[in-house]
N, C-alpha and C. Protein backbone atom coordinates (compact mmCIF):
# COMPACT_ATOMS: atom_id res chain seq x y z
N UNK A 1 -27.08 -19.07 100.35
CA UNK A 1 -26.31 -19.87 101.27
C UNK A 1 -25.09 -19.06 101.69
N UNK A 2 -24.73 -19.04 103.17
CA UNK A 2 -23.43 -18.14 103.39
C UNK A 2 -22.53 -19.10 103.89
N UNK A 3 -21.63 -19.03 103.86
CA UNK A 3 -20.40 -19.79 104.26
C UNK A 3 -19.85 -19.21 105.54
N UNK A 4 -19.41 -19.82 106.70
CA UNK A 4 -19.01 -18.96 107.70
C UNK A 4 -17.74 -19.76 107.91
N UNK A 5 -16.96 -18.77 108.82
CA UNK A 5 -15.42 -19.26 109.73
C UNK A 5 -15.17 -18.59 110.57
N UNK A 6 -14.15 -19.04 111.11
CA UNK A 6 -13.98 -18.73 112.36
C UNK A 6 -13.92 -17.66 112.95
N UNK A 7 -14.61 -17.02 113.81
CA UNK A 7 -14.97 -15.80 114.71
C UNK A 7 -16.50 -15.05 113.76
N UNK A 8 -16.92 -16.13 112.84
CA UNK A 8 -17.82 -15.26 112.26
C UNK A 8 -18.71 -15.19 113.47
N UNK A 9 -19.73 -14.33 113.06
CA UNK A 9 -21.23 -14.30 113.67
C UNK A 9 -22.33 -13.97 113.33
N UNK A 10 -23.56 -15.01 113.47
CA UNK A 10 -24.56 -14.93 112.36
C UNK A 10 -25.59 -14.37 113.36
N UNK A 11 -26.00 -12.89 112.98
CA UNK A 11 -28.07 -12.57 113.68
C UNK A 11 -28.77 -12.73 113.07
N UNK A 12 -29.43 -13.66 113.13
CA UNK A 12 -30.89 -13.90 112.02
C UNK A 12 -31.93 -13.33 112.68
N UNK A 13 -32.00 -12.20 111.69
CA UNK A 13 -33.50 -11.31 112.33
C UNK A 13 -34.97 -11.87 112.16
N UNK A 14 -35.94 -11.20 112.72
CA UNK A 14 -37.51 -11.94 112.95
C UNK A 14 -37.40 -12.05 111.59
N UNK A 15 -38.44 -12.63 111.19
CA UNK A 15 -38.93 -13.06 109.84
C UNK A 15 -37.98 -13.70 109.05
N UNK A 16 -36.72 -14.10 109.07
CA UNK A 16 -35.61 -14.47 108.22
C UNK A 16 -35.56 -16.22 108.42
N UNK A 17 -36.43 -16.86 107.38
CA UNK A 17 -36.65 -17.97 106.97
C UNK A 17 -35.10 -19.02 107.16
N UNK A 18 -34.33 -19.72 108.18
CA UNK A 18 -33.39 -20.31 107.69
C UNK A 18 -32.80 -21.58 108.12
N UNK A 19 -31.79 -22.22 107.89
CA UNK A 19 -31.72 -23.98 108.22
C UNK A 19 -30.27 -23.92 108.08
N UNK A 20 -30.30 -24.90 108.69
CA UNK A 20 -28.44 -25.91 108.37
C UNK A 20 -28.37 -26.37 107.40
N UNK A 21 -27.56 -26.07 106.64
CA UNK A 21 -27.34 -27.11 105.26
C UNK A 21 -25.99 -27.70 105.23
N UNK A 22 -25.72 -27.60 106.35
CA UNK A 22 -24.81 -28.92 106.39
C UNK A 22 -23.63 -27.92 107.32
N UNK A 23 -22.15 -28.61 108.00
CA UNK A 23 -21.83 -28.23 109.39
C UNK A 23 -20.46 -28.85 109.31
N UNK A 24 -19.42 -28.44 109.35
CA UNK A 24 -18.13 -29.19 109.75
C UNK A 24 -17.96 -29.23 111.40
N UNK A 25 -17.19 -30.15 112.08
CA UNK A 25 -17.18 -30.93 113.16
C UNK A 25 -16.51 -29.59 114.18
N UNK A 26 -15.77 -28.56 113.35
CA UNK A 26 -15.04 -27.26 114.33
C UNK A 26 -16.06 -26.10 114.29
N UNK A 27 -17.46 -26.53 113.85
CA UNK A 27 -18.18 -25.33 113.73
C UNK A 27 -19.72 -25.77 115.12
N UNK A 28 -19.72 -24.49 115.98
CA UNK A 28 -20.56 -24.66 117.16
C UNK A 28 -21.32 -23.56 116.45
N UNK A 29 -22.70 -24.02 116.66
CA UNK A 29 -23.91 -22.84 116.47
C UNK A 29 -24.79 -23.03 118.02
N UNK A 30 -24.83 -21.81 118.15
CA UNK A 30 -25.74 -21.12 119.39
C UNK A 30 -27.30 -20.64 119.09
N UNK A 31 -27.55 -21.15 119.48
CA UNK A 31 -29.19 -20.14 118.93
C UNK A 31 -29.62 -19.89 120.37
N UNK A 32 -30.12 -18.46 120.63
CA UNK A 32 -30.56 -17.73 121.93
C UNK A 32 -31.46 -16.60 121.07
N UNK A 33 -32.28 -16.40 122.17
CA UNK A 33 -33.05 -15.35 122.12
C UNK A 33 -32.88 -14.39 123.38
N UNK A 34 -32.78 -12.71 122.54
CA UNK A 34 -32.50 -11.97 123.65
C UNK A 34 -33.42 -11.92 124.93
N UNK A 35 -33.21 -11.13 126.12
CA UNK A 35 -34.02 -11.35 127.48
C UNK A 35 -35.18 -10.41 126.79
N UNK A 36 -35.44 -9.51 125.83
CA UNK A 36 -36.54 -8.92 126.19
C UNK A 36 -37.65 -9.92 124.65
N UNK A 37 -37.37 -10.88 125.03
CA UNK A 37 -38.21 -11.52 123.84
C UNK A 37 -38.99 -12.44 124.76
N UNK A 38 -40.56 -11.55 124.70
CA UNK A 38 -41.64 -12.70 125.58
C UNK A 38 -42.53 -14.09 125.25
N UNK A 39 -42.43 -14.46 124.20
CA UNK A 39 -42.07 -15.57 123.37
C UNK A 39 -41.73 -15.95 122.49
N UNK A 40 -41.40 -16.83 122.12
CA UNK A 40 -40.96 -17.71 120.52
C UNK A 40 -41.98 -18.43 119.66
N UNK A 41 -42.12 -17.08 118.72
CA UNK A 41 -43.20 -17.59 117.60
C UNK A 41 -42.76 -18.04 116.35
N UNK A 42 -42.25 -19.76 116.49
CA UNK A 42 -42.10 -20.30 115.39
C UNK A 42 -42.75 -20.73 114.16
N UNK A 43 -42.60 -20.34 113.38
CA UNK A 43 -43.74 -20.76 112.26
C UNK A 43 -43.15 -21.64 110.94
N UNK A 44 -43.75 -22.12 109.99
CA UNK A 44 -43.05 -22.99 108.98
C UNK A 44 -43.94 -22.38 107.65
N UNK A 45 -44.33 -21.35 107.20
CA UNK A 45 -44.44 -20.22 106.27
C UNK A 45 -45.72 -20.78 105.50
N UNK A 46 -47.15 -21.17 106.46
CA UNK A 46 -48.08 -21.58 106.07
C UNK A 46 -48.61 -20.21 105.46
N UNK A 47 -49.61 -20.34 103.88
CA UNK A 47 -49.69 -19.04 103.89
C UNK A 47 -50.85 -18.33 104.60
N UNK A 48 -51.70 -19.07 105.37
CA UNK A 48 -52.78 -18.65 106.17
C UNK A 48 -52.37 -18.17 107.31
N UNK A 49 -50.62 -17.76 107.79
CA UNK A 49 -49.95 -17.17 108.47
C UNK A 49 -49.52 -15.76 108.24
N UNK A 50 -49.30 -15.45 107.22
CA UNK A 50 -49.03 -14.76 106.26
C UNK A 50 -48.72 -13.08 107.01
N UNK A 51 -50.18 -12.63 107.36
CA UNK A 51 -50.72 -11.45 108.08
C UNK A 51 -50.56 -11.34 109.33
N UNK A 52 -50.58 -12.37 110.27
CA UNK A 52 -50.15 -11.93 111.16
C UNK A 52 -49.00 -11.87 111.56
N UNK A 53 -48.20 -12.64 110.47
CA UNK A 53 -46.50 -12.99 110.85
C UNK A 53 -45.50 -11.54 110.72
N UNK A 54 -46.46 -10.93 109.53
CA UNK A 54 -45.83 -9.89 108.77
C UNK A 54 -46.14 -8.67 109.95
N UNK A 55 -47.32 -8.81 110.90
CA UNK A 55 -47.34 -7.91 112.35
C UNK A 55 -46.54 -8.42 113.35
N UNK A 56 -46.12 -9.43 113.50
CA UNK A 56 -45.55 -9.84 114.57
C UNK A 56 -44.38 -9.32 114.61
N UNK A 57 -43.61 -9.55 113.04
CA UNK A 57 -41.95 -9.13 112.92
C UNK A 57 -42.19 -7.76 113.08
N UNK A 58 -42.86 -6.58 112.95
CA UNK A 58 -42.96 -5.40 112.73
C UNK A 58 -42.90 -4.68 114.53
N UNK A 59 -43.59 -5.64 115.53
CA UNK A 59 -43.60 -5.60 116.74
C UNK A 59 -42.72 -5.95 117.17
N UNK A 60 -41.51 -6.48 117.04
CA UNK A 60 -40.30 -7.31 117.69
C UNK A 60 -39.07 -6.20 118.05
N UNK A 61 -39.09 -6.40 119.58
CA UNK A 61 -38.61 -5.16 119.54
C UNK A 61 -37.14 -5.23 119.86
N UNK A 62 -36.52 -3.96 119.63
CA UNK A 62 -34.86 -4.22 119.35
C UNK A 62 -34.45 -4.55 120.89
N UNK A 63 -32.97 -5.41 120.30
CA UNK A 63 -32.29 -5.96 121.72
C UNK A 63 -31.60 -4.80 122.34
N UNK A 64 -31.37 -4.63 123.26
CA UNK A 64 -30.49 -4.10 124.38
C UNK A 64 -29.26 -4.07 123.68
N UNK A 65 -28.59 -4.74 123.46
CA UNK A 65 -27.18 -4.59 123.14
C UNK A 65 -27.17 -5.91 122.04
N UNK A 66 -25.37 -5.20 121.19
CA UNK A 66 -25.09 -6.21 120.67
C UNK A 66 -24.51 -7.64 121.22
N UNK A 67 -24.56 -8.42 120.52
CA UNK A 67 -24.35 -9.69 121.18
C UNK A 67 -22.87 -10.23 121.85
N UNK A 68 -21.96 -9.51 120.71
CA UNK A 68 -20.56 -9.36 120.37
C UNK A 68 -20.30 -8.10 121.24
N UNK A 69 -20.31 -7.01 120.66
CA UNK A 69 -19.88 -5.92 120.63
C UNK A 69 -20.57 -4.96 122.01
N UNK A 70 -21.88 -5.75 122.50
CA UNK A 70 -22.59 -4.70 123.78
C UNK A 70 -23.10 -3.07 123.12
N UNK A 71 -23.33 -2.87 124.16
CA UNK A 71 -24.29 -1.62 124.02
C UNK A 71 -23.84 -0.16 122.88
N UNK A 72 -22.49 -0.66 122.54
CA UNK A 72 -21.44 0.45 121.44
C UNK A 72 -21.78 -0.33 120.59
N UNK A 73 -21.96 -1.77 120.28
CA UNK A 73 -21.76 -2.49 119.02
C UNK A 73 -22.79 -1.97 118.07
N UNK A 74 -22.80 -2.52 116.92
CA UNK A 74 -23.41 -1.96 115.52
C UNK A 74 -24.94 -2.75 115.43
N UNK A 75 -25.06 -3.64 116.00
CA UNK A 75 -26.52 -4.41 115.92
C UNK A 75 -27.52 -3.38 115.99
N UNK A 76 -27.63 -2.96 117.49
CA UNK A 76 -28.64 -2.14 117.64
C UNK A 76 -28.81 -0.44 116.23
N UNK A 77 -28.21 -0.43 116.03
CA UNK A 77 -27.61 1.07 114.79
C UNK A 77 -28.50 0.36 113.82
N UNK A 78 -27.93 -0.58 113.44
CA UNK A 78 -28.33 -1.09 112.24
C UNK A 78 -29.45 -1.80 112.03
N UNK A 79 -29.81 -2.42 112.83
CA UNK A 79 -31.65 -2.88 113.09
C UNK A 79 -32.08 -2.07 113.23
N UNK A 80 -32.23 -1.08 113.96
CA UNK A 80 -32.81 0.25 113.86
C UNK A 80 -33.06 1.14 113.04
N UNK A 81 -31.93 0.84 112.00
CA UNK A 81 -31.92 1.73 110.90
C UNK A 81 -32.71 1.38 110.00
């Protein structure tokens, strides 16, 4: 469980299983997907999913820029890495 505040910012990468567990009234969450993502393959971790989920995340390809920070920011460095 992570705790966030103010100016944090959360990237939840492909495959990263996660939920709200609860929300104070000054906290806004955004969920977007970058432009080069050609659909949204949601899944709920059936295990007859298993194999192809584990190809799908492996195919997901890095964003353009960071979200925050743009095309200098550390996202792209570090997913990459």
């Amino acid at each position: 469980m992570l705790t966030v505040r103010a100016g944090d910012v959360v990237v939840v990468p492909a495959g990263v299983g996660h939920c709200n567990e609860g929300k104070t009234a000054d906290l806004l969450i955004v969920g977007a997907y970058p432009d080069n993502t050609e659909r949204r393959d949601l899944r709920r971790g059936k295990a007859a999913e298993h194999d192809e989920v584990v190809r799908n995340i492996a195919a997901v390809k890095l964003p353009p820029a960071d979200p925050v920070d743009g095309a200098a920011g550390p996202l792209v460095r570090i997913w990459g890495g």
